[in-house]
N, C-alpha and C. Protein backbone atom coordinates (compact mmCIF):
# COMPACT_ATOMS: atom_id res chain seq x y z
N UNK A 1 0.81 -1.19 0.00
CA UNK A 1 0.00 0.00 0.00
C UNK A 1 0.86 1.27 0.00
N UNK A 2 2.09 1.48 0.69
CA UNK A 2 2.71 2.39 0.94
C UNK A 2 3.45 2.84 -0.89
N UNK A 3 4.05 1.50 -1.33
CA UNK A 3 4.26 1.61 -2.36
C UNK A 3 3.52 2.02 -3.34
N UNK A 4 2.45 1.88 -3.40
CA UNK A 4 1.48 2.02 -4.47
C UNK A 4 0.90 4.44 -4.07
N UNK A 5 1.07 4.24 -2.87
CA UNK A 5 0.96 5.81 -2.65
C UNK A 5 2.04 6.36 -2.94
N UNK A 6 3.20 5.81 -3.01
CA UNK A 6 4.48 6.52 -3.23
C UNK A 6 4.39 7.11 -4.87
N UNK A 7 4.01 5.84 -5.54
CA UNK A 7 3.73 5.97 -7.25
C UNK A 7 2.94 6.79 -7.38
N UNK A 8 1.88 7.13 -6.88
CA UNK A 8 1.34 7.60 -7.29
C UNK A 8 1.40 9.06 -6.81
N UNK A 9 1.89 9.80 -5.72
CA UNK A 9 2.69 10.98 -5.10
C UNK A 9 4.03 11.33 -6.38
N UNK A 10 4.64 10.65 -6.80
CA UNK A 10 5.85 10.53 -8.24
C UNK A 10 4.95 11.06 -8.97
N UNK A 11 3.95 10.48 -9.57
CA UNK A 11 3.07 11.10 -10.81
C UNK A 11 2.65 12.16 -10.47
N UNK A 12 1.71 12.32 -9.41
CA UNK A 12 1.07 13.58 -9.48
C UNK A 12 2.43 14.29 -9.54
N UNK A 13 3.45 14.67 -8.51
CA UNK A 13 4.32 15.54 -8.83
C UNK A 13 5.09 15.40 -10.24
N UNK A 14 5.25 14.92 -11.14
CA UNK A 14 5.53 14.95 -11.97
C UNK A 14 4.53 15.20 -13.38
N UNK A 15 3.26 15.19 -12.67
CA UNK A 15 2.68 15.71 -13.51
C UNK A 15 2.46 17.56 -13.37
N UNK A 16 2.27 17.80 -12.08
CA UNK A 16 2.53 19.18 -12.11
C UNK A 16 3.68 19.84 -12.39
N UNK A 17 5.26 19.00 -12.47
CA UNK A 17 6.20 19.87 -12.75
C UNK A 17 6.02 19.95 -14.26
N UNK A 18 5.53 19.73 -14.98
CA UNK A 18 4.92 19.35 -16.50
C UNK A 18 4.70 20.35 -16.55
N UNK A 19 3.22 20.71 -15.83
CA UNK A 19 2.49 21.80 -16.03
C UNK A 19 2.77 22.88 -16.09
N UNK A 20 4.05 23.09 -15.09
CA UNK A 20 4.95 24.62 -14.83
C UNK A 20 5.78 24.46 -15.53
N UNK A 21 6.37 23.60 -16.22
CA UNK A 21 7.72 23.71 -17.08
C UNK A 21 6.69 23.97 -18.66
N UNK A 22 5.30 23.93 -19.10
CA UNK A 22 4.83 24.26 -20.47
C UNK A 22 4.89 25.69 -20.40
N UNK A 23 4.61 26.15 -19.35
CA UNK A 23 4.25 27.59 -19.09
C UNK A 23 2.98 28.21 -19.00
N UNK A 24 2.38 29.07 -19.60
CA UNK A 24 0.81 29.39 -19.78
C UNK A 24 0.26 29.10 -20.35
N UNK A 25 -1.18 28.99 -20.52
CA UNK A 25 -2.29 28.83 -21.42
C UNK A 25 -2.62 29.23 -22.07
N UNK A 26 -2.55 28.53 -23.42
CA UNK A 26 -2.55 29.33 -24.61
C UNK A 26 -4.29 29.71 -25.03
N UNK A 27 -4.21 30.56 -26.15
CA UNK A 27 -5.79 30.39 -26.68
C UNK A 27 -5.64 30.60 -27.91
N UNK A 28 -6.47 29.98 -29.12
CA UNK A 28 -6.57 30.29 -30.11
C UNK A 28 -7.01 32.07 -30.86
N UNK A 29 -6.50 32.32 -31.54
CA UNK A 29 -6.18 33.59 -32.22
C UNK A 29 -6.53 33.40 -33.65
N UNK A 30 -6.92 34.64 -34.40
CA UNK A 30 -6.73 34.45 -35.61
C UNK A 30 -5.21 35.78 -35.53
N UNK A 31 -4.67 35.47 -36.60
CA UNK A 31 -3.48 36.19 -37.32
C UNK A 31 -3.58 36.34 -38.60
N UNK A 32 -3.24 37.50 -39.62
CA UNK A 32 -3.36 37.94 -40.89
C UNK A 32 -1.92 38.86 -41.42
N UNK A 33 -1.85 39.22 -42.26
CA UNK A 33 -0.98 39.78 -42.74
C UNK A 33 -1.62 41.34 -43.41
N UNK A 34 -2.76 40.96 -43.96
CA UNK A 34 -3.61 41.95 -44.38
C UNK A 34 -4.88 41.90 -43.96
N UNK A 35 -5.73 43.06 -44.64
CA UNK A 35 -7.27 42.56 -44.95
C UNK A 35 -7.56 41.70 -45.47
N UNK A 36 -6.84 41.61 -46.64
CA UNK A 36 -7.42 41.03 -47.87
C UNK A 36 -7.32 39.43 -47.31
N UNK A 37 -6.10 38.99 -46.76
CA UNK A 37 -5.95 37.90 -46.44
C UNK A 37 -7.22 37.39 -45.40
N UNK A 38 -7.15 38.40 -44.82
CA UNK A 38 -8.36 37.95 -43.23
C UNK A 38 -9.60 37.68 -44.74
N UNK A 39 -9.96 38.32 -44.92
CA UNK A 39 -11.43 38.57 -45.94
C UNK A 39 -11.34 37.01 -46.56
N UNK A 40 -10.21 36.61 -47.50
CA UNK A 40 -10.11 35.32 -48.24
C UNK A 40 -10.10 34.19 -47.26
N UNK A 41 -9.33 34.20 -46.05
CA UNK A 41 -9.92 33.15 -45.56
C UNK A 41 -11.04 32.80 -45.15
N UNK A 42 -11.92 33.88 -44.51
CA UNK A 42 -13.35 33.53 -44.31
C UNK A 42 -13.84 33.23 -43.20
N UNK A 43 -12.99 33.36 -42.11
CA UNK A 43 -13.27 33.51 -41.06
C UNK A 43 -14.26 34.37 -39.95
N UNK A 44 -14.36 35.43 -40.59
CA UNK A 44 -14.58 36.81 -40.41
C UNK A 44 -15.31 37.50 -41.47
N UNK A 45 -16.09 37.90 -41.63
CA UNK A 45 -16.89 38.88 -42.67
C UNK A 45 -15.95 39.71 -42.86
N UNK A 46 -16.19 40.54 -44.23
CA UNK A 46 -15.14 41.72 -44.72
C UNK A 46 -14.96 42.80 -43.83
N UNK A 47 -16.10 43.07 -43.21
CA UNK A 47 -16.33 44.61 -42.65
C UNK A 47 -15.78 44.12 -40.77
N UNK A 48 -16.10 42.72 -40.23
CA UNK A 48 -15.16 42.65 -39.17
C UNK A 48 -13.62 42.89 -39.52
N UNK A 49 -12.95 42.24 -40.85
CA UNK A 49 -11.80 42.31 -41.08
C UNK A 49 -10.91 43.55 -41.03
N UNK A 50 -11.77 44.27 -41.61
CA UNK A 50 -11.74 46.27 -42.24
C UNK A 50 -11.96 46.56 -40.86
N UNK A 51 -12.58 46.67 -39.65
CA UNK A 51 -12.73 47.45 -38.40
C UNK A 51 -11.70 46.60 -37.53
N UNK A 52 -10.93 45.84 -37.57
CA UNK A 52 -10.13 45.13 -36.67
C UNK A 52 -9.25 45.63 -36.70
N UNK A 53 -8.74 45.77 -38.36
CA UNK A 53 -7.33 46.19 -39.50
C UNK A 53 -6.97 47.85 -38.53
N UNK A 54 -8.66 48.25 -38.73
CA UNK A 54 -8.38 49.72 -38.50
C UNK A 54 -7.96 49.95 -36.85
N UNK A 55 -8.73 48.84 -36.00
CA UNK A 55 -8.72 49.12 -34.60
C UNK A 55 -6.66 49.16 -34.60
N UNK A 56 -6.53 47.96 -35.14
CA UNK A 56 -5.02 47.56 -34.95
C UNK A 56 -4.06 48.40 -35.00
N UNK A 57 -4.44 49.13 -36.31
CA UNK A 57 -3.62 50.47 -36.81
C UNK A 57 -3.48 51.15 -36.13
N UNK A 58 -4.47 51.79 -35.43
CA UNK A 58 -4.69 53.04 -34.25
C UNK A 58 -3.51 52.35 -33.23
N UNK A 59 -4.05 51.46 -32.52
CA UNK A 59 -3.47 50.99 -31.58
C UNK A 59 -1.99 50.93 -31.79
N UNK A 60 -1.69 50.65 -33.02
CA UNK A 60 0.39 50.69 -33.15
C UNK A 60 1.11 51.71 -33.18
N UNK A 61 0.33 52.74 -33.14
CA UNK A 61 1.30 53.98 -32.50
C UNK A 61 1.02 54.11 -31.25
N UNK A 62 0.25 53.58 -30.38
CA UNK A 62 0.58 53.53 -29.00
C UNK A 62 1.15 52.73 -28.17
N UNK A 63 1.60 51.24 -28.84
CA UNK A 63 1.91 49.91 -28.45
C UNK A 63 3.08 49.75 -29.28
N UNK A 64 3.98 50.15 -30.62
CA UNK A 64 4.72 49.61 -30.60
C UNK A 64 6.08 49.37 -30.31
N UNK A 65 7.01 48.58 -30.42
CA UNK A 65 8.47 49.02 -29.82
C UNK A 65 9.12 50.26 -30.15
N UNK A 66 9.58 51.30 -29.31
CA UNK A 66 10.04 52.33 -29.82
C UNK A 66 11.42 52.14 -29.80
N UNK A 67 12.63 53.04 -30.63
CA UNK A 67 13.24 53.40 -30.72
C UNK A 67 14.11 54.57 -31.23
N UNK A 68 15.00 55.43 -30.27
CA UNK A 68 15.41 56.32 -30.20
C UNK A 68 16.68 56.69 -31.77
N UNK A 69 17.09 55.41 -32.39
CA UNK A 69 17.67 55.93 -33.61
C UNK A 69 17.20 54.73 -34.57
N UNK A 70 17.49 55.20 -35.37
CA UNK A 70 17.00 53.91 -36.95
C UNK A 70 17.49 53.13 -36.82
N UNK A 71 19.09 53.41 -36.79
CA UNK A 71 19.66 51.83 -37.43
C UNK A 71 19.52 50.73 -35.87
N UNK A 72 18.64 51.59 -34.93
CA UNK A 72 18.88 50.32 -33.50
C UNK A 72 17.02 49.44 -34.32
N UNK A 73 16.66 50.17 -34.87
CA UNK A 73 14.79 49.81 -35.28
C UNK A 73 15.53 49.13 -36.24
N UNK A 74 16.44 49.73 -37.22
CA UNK A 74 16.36 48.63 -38.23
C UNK A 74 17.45 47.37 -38.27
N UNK A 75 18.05 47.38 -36.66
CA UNK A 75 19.00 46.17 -36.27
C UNK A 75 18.10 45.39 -35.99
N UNK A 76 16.72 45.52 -35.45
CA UNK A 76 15.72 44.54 -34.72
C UNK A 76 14.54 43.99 -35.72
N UNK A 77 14.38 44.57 -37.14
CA UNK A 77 13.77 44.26 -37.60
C UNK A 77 13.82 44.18 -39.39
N UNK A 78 15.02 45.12 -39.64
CA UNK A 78 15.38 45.20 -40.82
C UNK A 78 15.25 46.44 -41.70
N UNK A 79 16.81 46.07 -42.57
CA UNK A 79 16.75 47.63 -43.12
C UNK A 79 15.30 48.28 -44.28
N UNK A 80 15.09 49.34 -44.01
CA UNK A 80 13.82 49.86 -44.50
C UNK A 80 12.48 49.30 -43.94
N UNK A 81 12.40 48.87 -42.10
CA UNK A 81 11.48 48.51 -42.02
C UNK A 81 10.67 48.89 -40.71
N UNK A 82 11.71 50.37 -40.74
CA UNK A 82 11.05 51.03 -39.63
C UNK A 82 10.80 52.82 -40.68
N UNK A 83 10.07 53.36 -39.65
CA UNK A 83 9.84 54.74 -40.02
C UNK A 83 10.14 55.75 -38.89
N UNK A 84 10.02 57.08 -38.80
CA UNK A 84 9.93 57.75 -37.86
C UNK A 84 8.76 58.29 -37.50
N UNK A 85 8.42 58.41 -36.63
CA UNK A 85 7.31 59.01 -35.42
C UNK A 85 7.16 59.76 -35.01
N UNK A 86 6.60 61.04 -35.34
CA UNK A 86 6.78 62.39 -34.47
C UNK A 86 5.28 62.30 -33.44
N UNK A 87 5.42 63.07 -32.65
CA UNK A 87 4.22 62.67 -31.11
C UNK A 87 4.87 63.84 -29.85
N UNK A 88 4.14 64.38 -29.35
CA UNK A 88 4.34 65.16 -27.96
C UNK A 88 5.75 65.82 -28.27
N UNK A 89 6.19 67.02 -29.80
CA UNK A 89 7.32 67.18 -29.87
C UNK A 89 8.44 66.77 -30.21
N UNK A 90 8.51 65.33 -29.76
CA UNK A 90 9.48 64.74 -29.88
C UNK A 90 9.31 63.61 -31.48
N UNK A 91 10.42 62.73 -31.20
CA UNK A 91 10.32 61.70 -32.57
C UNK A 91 11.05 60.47 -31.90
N UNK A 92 10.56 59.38 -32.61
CA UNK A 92 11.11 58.17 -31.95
C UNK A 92 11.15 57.33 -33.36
N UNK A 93 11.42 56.08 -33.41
CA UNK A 93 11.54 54.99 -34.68
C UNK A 93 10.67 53.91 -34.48
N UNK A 94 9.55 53.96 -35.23
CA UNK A 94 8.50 52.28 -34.86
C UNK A 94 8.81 51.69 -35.94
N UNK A 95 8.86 50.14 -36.04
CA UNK A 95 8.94 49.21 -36.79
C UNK A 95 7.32 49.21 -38.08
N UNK A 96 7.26 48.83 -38.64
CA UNK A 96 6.36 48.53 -39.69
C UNK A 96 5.34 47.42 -38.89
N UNK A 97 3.74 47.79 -38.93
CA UNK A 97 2.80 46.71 -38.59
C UNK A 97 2.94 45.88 -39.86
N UNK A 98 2.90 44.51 -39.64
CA UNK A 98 3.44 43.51 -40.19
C UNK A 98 2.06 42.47 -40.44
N UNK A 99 1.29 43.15 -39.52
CA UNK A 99 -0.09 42.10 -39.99
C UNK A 99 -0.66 42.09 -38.35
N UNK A 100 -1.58 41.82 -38.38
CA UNK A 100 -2.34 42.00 -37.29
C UNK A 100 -3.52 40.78 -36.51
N UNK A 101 -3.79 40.81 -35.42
CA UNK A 101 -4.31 39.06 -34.48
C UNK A 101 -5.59 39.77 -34.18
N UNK A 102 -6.21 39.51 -34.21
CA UNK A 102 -7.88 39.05 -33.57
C UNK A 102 -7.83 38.02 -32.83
N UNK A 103 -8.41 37.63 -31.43
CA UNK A 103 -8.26 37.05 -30.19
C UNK A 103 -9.96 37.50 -29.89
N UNK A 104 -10.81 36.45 -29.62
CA UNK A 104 -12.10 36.51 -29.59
C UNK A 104 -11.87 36.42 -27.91
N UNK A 105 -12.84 37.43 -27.29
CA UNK A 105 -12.93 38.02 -25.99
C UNK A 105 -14.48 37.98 -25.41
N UNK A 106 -14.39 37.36 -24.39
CA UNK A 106 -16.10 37.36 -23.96
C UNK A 106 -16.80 37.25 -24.52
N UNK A 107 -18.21 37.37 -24.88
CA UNK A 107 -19.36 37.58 -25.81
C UNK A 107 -19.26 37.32 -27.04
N UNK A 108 -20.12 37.18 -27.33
CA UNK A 108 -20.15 36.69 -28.67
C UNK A 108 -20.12 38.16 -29.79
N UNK A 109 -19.38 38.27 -30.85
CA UNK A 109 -18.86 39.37 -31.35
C UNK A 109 -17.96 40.30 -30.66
N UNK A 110 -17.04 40.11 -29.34
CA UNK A 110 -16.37 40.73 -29.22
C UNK A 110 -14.87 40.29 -29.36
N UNK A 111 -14.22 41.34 -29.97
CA UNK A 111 -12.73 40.56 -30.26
C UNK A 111 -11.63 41.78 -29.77
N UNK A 112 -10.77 41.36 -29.47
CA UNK A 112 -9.70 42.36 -29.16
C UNK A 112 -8.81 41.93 -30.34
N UNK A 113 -8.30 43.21 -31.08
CA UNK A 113 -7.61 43.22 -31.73
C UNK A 113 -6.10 44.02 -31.58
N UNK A 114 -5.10 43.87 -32.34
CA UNK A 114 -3.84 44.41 -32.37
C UNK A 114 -3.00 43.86 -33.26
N UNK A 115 -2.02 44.78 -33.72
CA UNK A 115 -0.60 44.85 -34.46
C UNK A 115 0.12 43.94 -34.31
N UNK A 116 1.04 43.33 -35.44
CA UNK A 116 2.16 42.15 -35.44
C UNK A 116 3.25 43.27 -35.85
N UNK A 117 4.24 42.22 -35.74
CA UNK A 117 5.71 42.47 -36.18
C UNK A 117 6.46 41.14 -36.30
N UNK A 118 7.55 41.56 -37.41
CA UNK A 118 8.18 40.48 -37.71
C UNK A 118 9.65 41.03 -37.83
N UNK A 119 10.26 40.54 -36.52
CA UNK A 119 11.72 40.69 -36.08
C UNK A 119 12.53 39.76 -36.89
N UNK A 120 14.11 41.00 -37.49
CA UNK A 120 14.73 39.84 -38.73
C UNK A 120 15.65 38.89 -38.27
N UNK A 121 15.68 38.60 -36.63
CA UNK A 121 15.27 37.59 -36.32
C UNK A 121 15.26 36.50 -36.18
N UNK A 122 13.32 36.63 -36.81
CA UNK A 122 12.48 35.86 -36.46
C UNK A 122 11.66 36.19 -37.72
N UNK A 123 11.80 36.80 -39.16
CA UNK A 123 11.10 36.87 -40.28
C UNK A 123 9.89 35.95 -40.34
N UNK A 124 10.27 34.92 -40.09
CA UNK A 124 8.98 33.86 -40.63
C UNK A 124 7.73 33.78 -39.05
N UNK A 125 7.94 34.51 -38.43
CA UNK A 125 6.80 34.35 -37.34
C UNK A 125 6.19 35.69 -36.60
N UNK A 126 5.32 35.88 -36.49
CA UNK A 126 4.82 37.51 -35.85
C UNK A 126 4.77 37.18 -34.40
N UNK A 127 5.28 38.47 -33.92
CA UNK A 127 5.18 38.75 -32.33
C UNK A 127 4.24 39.85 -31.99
N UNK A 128 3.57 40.07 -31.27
CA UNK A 128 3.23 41.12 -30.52
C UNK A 128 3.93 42.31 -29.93
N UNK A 129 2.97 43.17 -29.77
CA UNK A 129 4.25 44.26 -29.59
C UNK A 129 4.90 44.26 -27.81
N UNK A 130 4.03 43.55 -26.99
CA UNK A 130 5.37 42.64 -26.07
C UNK A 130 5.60 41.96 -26.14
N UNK A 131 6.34 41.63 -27.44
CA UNK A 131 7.53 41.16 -27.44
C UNK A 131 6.62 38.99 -27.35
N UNK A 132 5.78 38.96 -27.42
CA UNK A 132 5.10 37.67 -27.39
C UNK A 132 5.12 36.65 -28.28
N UNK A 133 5.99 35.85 -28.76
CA UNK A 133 5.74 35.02 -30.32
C UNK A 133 4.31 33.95 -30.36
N UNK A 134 4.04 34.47 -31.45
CA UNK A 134 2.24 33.92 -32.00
C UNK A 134 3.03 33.22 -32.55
N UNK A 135 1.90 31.64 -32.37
CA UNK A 135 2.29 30.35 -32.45
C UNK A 135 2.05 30.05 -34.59
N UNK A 136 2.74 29.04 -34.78
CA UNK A 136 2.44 29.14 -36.33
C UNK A 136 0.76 29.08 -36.68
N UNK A 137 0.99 30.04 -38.12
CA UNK A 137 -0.58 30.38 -38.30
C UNK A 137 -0.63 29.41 -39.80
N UNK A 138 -2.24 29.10 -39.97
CA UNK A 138 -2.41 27.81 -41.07
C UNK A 138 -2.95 29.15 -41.45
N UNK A 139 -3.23 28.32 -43.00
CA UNK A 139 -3.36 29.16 -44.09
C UNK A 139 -4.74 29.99 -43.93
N UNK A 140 -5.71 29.34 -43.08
CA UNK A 140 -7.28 30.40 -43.00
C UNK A 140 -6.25 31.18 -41.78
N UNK A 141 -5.69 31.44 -41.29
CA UNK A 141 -5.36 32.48 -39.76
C UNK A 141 -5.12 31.81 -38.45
N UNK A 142 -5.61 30.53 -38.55
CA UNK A 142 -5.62 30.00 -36.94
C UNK A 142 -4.48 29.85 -36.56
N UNK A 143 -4.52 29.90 -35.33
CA UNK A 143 -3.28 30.16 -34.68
C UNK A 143 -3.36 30.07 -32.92
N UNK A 144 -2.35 30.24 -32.10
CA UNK A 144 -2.74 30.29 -30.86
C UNK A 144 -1.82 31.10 -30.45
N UNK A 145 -1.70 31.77 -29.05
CA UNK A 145 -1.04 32.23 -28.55
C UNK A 145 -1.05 32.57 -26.52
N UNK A 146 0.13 32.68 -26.23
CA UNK A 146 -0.05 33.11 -24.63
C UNK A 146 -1.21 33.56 -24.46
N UNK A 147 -2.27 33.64 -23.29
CA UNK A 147 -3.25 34.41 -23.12
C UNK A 147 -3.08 35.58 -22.58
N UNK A 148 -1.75 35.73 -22.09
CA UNK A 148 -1.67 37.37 -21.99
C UNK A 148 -1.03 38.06 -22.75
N UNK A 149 -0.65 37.39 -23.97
CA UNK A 149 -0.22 38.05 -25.33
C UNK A 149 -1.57 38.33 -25.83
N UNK A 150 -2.34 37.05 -25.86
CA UNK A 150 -3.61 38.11 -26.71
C UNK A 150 -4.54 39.25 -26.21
N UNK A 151 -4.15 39.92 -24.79
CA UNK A 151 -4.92 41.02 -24.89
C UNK A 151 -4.52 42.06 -25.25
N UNK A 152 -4.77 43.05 -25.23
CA UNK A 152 -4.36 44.92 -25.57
C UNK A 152 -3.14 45.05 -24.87
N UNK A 153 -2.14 45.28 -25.73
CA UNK A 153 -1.04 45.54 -25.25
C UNK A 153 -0.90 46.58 -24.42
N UNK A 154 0.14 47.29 -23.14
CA UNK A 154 0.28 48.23 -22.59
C UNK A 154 0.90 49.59 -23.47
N UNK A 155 0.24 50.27 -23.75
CA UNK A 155 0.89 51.64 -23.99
C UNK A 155 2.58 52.16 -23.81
N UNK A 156 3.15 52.24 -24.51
CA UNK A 156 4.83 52.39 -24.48
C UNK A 156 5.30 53.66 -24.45
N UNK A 157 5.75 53.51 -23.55
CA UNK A 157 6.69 55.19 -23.12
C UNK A 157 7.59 54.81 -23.38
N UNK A 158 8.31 53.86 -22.55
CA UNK A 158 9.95 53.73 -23.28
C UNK A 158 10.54 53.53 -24.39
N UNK A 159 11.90 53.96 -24.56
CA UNK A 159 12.10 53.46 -25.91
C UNK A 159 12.98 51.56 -25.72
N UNK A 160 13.19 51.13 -26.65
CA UNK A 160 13.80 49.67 -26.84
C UNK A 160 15.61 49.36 -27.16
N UNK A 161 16.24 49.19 -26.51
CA UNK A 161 17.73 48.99 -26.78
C UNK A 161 17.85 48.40 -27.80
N UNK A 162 18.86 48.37 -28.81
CA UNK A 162 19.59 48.12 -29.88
C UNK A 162 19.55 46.13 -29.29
N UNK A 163 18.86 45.33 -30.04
CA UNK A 163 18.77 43.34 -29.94
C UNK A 163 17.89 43.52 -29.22
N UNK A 164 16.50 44.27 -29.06
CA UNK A 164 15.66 44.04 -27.53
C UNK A 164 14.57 43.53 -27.67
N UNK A 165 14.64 43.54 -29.37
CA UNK A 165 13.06 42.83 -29.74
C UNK A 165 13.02 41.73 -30.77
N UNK A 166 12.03 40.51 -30.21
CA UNK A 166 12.11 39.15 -30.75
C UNK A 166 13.76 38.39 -30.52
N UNK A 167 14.65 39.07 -29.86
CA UNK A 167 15.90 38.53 -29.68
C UNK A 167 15.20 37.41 -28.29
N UNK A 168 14.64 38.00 -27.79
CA UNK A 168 14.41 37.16 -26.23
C UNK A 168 13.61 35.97 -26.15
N UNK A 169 12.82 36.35 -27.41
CA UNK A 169 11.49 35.40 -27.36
C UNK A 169 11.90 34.01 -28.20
N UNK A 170 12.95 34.57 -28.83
CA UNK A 170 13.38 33.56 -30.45
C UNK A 170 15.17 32.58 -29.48
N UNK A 171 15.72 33.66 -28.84
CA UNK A 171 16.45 32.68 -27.94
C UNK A 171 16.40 31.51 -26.82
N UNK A 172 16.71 30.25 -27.50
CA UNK A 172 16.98 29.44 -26.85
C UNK A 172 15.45 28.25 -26.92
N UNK A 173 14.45 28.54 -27.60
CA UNK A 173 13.00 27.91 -28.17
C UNK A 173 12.60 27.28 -29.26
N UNK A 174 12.51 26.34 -29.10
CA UNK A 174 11.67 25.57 -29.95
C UNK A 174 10.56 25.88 -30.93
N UNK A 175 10.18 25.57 -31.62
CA UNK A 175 8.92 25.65 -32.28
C UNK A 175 7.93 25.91 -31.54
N UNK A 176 7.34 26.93 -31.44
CA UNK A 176 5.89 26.46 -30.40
C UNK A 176 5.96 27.19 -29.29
N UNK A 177 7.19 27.54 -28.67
CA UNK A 177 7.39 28.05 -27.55
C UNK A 177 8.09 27.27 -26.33
């Protein structure tokens, strides 16, 4: 009897160190590159696609990685693939929205949407603008990701050091995360 509780004290703990070594819980996402793409797969009606696109847009000048000179924006993501930003006086360097996630939220028709990027990296996979890697997307959009990658990113005051983006997320990981 003692034996048989011991085995089974082994599993459970070994099934929870499982659990903490996967990390968080993911949720399914859609991901796009464009409208047009969201629209062709069909996931989404045109006019959700077109008000998501637009929510996303807005949102990436308040969410995305900043940086204080070009060539540190275009060490993290590639040459010609940032712009400059003027805002409150000043000017900073954002990377190019790269395509954008829909993450279905409560209720039925509500979705939180936001901006991708594609660190050079990490070219072949979109992150969030913290810095979050979205899991591979099939050809209609599906996809998954952290569940606290898929909400509304925090608003960015700071700017981003020269290797500070997709360097962290893409070091030392597997496929998948």
């Amino acid at each position: 009897m003692k034996r048989k509780n011991a085995l089974k004290l082994a599993f459970l703990g070994a099934t929870a160190l499982t659990l903490v070594a996967c990390g968080e819980a993911e949720e399914k996402a859609l991901a796009y590159d464009s409208v047009k793409a969201c629209i062709q797969a069909g996931q989404q009606d045109a006019a959700v696609c077109k008000s998501e696109f637009a929510k996303a847009q807005k949102l990436h000048n308040e969410v995305a990685p900043r940086y204080n000179r070009a060539r540190d924006c275009n060490s993290d993501f590639g040459y010609n693939r940032c712009y400059q930003y003027r805002s409150g006086g000043g000017s900073v360097w954002l990377p190019f929205m790269m395509g954008y996630m829909l993450a279905p939220r409560g209720g039925y028709g509500y979705i939180s949407s936001q901006p991708l990027y594609r660190p050079s990296s990490n070219p072949n996979r979109f992150y969030t603008a913290s810095n979050g890697q979205v899991g591979a997307v099939s050809a209609n959009g599906r996809t998954q990701v952290a569940r606290s990658k898929a909400s509304r990113p925090a608003v960015r005051t700071r700017t981003v050091s020269r290797g500070g983006f997709g360097a962290r997320a893409t070091r030392g990981r597997g496929a998948g995360g």
